[in-house]
N, C-alpha and C. Protein backbone atom coordinates (compact mmCIF):
# COMPACT_ATOMS: atom_id res chain seq x y z
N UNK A 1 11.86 21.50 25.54
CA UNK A 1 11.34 22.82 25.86
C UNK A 1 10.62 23.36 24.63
N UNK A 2 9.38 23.79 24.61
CA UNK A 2 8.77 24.67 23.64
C UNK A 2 9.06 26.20 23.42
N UNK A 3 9.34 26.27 22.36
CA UNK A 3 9.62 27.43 21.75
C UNK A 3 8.36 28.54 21.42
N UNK A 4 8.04 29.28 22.91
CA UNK A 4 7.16 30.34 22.34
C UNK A 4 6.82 31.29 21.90
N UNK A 5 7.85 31.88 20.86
CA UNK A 5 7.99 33.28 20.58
C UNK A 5 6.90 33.16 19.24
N UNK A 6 6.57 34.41 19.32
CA UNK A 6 5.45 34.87 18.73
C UNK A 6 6.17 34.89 16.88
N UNK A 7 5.58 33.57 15.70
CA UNK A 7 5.80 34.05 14.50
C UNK A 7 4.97 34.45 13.65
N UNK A 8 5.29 34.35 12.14
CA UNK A 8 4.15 34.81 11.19
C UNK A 8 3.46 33.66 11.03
N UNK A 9 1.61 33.98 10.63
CA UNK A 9 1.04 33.45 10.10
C UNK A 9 1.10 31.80 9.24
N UNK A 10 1.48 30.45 9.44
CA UNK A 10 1.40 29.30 8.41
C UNK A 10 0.75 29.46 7.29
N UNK A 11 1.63 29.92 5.70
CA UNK A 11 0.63 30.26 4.95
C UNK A 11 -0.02 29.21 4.50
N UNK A 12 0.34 27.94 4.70
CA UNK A 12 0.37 26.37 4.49
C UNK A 12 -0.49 26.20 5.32
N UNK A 13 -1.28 26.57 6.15
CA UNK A 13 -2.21 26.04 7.41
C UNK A 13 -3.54 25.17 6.33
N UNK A 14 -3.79 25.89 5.35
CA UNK A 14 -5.35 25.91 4.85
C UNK A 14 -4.95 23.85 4.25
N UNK A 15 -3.76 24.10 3.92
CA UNK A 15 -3.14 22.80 2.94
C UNK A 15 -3.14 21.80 4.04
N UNK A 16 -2.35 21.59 4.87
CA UNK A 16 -2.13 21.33 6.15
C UNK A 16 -3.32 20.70 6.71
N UNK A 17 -4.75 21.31 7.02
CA UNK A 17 -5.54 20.88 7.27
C UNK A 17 -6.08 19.92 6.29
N UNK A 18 -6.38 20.20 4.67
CA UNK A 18 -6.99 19.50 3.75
C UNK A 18 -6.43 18.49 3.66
N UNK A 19 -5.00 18.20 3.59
CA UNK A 19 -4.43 16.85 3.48
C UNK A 19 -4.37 15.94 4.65
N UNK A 20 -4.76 16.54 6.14
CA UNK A 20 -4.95 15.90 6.88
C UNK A 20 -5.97 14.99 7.20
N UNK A 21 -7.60 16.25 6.34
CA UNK A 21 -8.73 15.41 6.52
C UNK A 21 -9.02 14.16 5.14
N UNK A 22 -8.14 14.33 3.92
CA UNK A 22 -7.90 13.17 3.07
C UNK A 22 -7.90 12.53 4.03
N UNK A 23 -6.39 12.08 4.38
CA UNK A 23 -6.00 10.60 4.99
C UNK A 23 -6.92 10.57 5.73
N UNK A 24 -7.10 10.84 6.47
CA UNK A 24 -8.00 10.50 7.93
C UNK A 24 -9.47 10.09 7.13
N UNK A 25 -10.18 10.79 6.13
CA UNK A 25 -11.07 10.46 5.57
C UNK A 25 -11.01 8.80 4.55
N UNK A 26 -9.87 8.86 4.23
CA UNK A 26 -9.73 7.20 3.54
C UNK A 26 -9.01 6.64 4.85
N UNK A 27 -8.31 6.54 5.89
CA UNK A 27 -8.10 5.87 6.62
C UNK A 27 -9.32 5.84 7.66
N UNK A 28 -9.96 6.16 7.71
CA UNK A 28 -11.17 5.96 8.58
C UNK A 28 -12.14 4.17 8.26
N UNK A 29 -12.18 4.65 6.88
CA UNK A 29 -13.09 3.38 6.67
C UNK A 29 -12.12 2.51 5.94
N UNK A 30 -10.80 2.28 5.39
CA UNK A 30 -10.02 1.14 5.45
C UNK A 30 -9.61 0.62 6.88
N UNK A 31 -9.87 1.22 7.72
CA UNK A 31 -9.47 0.03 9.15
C UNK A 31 -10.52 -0.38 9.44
N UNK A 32 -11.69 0.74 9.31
CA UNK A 32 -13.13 -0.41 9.77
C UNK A 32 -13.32 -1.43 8.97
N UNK A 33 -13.42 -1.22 7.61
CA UNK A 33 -13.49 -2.11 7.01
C UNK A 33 -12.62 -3.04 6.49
N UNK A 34 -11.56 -3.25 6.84
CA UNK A 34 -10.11 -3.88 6.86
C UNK A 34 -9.96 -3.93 5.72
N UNK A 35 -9.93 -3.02 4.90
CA UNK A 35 -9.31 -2.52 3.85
C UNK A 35 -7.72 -2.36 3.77
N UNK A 36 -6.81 -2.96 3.01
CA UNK A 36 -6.20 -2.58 3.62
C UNK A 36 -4.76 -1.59 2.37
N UNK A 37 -5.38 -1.86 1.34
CA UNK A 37 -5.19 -0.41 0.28
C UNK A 37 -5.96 0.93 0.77
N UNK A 38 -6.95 0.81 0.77
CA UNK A 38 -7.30 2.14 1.25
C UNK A 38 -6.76 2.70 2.61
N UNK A 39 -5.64 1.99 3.31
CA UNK A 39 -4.98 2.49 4.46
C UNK A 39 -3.99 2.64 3.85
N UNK A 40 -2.92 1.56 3.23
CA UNK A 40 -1.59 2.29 2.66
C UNK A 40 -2.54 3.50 1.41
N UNK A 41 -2.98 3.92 0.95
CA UNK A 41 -3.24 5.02 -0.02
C UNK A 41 -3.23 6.47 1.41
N UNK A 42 -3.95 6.37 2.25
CA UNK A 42 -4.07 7.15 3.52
C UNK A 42 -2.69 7.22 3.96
N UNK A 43 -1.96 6.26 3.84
CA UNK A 43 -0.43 6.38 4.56
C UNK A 43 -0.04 7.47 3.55
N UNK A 44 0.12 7.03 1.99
CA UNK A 44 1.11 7.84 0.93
C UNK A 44 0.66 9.36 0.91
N UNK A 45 -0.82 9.28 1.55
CA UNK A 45 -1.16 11.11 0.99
C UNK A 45 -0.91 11.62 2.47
N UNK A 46 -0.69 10.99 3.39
CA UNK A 46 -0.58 11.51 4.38
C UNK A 46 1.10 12.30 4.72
N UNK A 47 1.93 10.82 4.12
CA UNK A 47 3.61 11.17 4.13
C UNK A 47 3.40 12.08 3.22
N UNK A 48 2.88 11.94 2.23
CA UNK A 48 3.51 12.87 0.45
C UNK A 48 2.94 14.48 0.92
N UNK A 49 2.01 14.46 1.50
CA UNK A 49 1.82 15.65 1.87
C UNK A 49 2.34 16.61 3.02
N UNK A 50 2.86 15.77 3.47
CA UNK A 50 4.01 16.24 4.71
C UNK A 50 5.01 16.57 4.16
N UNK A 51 5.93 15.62 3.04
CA UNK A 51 6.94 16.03 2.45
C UNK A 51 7.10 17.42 1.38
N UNK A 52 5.62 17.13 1.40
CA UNK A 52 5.54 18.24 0.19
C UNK A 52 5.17 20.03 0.60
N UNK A 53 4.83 19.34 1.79
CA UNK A 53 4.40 20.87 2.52
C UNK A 53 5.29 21.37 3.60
N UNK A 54 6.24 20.24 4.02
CA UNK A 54 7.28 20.88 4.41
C UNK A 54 8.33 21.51 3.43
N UNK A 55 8.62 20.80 2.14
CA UNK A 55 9.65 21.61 1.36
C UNK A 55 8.92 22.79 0.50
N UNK A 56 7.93 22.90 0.71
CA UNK A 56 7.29 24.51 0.15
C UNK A 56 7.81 25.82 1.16
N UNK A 57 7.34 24.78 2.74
CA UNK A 57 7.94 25.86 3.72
C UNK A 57 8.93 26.59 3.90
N UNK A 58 10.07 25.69 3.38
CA UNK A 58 11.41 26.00 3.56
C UNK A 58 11.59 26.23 2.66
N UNK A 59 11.57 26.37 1.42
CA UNK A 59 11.24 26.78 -0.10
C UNK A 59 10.65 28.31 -0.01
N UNK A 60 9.96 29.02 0.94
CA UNK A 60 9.22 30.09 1.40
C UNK A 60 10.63 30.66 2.33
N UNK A 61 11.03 30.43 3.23
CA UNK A 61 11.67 30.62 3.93
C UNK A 61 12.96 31.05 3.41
N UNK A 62 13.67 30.33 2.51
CA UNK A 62 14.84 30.89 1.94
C UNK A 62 14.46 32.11 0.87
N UNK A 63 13.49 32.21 0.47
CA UNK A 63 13.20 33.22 -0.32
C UNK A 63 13.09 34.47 0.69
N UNK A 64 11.87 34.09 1.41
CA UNK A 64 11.88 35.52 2.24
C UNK A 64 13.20 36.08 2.95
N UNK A 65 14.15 35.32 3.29
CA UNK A 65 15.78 35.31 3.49
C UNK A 65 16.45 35.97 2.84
N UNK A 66 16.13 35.41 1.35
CA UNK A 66 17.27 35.90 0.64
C UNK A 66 16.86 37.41 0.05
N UNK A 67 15.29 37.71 0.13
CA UNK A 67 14.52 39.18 0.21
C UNK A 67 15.10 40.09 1.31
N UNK A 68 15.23 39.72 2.00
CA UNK A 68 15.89 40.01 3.72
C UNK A 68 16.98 40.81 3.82
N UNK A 69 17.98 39.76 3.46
CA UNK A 69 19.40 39.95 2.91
C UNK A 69 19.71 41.02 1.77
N UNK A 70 18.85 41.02 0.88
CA UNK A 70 19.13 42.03 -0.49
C UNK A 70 18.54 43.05 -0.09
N UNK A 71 17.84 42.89 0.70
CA UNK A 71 17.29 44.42 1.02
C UNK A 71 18.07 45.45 1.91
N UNK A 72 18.57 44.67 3.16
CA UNK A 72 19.20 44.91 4.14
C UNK A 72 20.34 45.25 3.27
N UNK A 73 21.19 44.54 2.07
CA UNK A 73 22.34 45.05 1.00
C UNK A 73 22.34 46.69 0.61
N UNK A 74 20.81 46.60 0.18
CA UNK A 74 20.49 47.56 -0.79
C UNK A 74 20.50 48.79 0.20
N UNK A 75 20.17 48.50 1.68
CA UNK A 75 20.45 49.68 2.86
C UNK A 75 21.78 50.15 2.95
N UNK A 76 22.22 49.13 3.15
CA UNK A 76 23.35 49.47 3.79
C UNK A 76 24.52 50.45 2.68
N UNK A 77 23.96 49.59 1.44
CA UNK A 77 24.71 50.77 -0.38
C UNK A 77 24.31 51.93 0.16
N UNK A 78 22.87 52.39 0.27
CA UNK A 78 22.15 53.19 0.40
C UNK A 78 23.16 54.40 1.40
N UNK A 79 23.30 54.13 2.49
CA UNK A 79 23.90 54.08 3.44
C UNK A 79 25.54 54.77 3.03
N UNK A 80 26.27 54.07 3.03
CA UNK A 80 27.59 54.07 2.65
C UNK A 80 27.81 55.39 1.34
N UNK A 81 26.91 55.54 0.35
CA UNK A 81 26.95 56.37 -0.22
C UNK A 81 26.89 57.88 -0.16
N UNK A 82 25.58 57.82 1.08
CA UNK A 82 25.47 59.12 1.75
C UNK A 82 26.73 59.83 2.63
N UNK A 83 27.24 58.76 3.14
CA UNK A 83 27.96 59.37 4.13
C UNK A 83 29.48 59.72 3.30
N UNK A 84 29.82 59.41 2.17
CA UNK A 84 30.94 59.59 1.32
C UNK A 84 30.78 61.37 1.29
């Protein structure tokens, strides 16, 4: 089942695309030309950039979390004080 709820913006989209058109740009002409370094090089920037742009994401994600959390803290102090 797809998950369609509406999120923020991929700030990773712009990256995402560029490392996509690398590989695809060196894997294009190592298979025509049966190259077949210039396809594993297309494989490594293709994985390395997946790996690398997924742990930025989630690297983004726990931050904005843990912003989340301290803020929502800093309410709730906020909060608790007044009503003393």
């Amino acid at each position: 089942m797809v998950d369609r709820t509406r999120r923020e913006p991929d700030p990773f989209l712009d990256w995402k695309v560029r490392v996509f058109f690398a590989g695809a740009a060196l894997l294009v002409p190592g298979v025509l030309l049966g190259y077949d370094p210039l396809v594993l090089l297309a494989i490594v920037i293709l994985a390395g950039g997946l790996m690398l742009l997924t742990a930025l994401g989630a690297r983004r994600r726990r931050q904005a979390e843990a912003a989340a959390a301290e803020e929502w803290e800093e309410e709730a102090d906020g909060q608790g004080a007044r009503e003393v």
